[in-house]
Protein backbone atom coordinates (compact mmCIF):
# COMPACT_ATOMS: atom_id res chain seq x y z
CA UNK A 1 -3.22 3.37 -27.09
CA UNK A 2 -0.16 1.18 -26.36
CA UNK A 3 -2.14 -2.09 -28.12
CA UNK A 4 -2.73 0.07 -31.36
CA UNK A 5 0.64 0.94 -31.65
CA UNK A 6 2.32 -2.49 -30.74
CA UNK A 7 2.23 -3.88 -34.37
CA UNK A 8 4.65 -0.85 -35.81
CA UNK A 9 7.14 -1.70 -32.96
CA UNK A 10 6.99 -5.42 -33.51
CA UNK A 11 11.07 -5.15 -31.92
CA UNK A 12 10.65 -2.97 -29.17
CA UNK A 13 10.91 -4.90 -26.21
CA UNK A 14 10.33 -1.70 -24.32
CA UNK A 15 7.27 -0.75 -25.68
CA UNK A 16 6.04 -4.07 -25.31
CA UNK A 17 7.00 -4.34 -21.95
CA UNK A 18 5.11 -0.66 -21.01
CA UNK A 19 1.87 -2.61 -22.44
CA UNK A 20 2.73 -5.79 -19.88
CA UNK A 21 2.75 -3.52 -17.15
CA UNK A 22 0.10 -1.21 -18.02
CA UNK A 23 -2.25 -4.35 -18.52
CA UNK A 24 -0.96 -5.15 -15.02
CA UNK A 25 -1.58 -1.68 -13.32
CA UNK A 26 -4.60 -1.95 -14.44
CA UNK A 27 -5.98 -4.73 -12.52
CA UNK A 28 -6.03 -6.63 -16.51
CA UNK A 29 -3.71 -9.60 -14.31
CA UNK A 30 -4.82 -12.46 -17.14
CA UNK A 31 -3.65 -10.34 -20.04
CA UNK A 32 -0.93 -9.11 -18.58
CA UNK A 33 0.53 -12.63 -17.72
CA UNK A 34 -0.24 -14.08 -20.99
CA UNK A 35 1.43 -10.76 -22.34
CA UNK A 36 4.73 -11.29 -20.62
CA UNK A 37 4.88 -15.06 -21.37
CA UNK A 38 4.79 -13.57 -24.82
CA UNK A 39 7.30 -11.03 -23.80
CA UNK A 40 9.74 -13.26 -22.38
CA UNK A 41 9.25 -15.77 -25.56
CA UNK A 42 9.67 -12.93 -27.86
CA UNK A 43 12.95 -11.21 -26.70
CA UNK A 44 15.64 -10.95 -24.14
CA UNK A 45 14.07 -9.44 -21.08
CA UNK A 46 15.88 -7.44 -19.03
CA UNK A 47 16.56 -8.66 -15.26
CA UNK A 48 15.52 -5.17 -14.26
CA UNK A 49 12.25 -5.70 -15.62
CA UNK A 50 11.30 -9.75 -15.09
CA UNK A 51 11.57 -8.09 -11.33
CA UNK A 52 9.45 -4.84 -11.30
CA UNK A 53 6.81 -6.91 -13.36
CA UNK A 54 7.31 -10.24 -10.96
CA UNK A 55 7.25 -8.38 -7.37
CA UNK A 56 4.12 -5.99 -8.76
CA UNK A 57 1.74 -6.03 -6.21
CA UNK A 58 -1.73 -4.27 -6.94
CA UNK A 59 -3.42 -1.28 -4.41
CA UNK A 60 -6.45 -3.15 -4.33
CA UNK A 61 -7.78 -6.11 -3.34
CA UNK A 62 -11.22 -7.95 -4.68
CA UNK A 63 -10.83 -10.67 -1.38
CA UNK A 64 -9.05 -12.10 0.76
CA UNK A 65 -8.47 -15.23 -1.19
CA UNK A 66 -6.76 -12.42 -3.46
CA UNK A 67 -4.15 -11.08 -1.12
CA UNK A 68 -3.13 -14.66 -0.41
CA UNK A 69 -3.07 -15.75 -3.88
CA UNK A 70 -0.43 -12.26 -4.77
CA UNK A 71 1.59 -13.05 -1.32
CA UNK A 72 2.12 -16.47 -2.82
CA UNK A 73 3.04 -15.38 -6.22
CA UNK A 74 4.92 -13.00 -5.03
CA UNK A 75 7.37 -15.33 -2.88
CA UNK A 76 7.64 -18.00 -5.51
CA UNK A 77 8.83 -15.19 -7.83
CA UNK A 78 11.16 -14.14 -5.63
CA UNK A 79 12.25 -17.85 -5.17
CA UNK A 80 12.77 -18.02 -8.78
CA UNK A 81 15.03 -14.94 -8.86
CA UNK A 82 17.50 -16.56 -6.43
CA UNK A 83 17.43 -20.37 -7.97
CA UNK A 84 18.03 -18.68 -11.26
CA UNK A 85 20.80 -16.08 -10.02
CA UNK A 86 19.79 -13.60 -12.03
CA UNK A 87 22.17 -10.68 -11.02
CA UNK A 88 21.08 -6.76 -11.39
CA UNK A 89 22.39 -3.59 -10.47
CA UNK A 90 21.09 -2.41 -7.34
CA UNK A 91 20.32 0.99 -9.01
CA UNK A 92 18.27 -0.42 -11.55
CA UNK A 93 15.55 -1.95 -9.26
CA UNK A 94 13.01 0.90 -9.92
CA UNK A 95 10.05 -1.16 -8.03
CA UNK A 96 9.85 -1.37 -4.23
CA UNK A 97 7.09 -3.74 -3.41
CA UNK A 98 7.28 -3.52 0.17
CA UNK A 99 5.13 -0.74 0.90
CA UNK A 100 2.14 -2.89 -0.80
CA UNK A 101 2.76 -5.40 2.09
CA UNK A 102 1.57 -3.54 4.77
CA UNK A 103 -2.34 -2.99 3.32
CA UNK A 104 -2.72 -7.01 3.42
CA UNK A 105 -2.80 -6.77 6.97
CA UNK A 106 -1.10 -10.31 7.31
CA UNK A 107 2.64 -10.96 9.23
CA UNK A 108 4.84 -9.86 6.53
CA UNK A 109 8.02 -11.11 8.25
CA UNK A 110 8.80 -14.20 6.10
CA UNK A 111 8.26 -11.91 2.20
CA UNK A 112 10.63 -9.01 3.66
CA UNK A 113 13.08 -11.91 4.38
CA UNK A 114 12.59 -13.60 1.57
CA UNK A 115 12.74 -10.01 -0.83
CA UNK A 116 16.12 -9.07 1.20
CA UNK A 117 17.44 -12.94 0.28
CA UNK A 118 16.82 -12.40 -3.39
CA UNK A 119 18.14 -8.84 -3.24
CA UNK A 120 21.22 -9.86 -1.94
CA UNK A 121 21.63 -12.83 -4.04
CA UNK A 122 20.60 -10.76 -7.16
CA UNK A 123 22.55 -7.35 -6.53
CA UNK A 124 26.00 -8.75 -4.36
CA UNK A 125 27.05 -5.46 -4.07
CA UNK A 126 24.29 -5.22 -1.16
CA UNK A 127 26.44 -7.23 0.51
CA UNK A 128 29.04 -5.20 1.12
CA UNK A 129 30.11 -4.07 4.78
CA UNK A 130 32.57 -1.14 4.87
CA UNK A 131 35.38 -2.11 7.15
CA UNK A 132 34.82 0.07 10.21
CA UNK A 133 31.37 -1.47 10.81
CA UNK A 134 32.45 -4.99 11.09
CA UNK A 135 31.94 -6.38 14.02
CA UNK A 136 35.50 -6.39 15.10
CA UNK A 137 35.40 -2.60 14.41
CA UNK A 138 33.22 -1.31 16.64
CA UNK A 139 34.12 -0.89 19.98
CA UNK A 140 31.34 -1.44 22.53
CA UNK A 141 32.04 1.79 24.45
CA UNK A 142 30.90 3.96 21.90
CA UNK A 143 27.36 2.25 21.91
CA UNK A 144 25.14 2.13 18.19
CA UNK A 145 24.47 5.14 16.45
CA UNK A 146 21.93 5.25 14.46
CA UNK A 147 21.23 7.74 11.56
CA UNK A 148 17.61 8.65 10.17
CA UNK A 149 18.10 10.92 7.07
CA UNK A 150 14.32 12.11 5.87
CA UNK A 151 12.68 15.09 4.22
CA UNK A 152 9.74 14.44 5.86
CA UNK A 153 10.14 14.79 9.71
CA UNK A 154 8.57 18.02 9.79
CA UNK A 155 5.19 18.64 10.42
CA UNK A 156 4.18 15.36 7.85
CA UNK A 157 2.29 11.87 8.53
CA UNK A 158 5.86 10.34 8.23
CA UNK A 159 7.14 13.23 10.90
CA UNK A 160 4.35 12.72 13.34
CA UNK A 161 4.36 8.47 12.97
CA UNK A 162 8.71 8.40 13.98
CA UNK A 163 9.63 11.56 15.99
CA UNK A 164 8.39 9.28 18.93
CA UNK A 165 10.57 6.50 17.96
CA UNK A 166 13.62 8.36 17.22
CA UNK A 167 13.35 10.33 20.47
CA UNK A 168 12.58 7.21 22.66
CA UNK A 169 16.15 5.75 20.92
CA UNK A 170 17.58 8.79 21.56
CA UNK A 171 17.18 8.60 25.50
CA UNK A 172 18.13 5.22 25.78
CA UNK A 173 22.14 4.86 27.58
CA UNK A 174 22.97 2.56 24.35
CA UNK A 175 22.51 4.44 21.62
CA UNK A 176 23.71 8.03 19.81
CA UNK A 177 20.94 9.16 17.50
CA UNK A 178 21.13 11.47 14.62
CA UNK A 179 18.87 13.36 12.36
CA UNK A 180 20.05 13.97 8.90
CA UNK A 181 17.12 16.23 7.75
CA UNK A 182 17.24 16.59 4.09
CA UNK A 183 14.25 18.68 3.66
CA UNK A 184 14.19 22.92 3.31
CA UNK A 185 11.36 22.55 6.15
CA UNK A 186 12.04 22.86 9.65
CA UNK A 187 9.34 23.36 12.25
């Protein structure tokens, strides 16, 4: 549908760029790449969308040549975002990769340090510690708190897989833990 309608918006980077993506959701990865070489040639691409088409990664998997192949991509793109300090406003990053990670059942240590690198390097207003949690701030007494805020520590997959984890913090001498529950379910 998008492909039919592409030559009456010959200067809508938008629409062009819903076609890159759609190509790329659908597993189409050859067409979509040559489609945002085009894009990029074309017009002037938004940062907030070079990175939700760059750090893409697909649900499924033909090998595991594949996997590797996407894991590399993936950290050269993210490479490229901080040699070319490309800057973006933390709101605008509508694509989380991360969760993709945890399917290719590899040590994911070295991308999640490499994504938090570019983030910080691309939005600096990550960066940003609040005064009272420097380290000089906090005074050792008081031991860490640590806030969870979820809607989904009820009776939920998420619930089930962290209630352990928060109460096992909570009992430790060290630490003051809190639940913000943001949901209307409590159980």
């Amino acid at each position: 549908y998008l492909k039919q309608h592409l030559p009456h918006f010959p200067t809508s980077m938008e629409l062009h760029g819903f076609y890159c993506m759609a190509l790329k959701i659908n597993y189409q990865h050859e067409q979509a790449d040559q489609c945002y070489r085009e894009l990029m040639a074309k017009f002037r691409v938004p940062v907030p969308f070079q990175v939700m088409y760059e750090t893409y990664l697909p649900r499924l998997y033909a090998s595991n040549a594949q996997i590797d192949a996407v894991r590399e991509d993936f950290a050269r793109s993210l490479e490229g975002f901080i040699q070319k300090k490309l800057r973006i406003d933390a709101m605008q990053i509508t694509n989380h990769p991360l969760f993709a990670l945890a399917y290719h059942h590899r040590d994911n240590k070295q991308l999640l340090q490499l994504y938090t690198r570019m983030l910080r390097s691309c939005a600096p207003e990550l960066n940003y510690v609040a005064p009272h949690c420097k380290v000089a701030a906090v005074q050792p007494k008081e031991g860490v708190r640590i806030g969870f805020a979820s809607r989904h520590m009820h009776n939920h997959s998420v619930g089930r897989c962290y209630r352990n984890v928060m109460m096992t913090l909570a009992q430790q001498p060290g630490f003051s833990v809190t639940l913000f529950n943001i949901a209307n379910v409590v159980d």
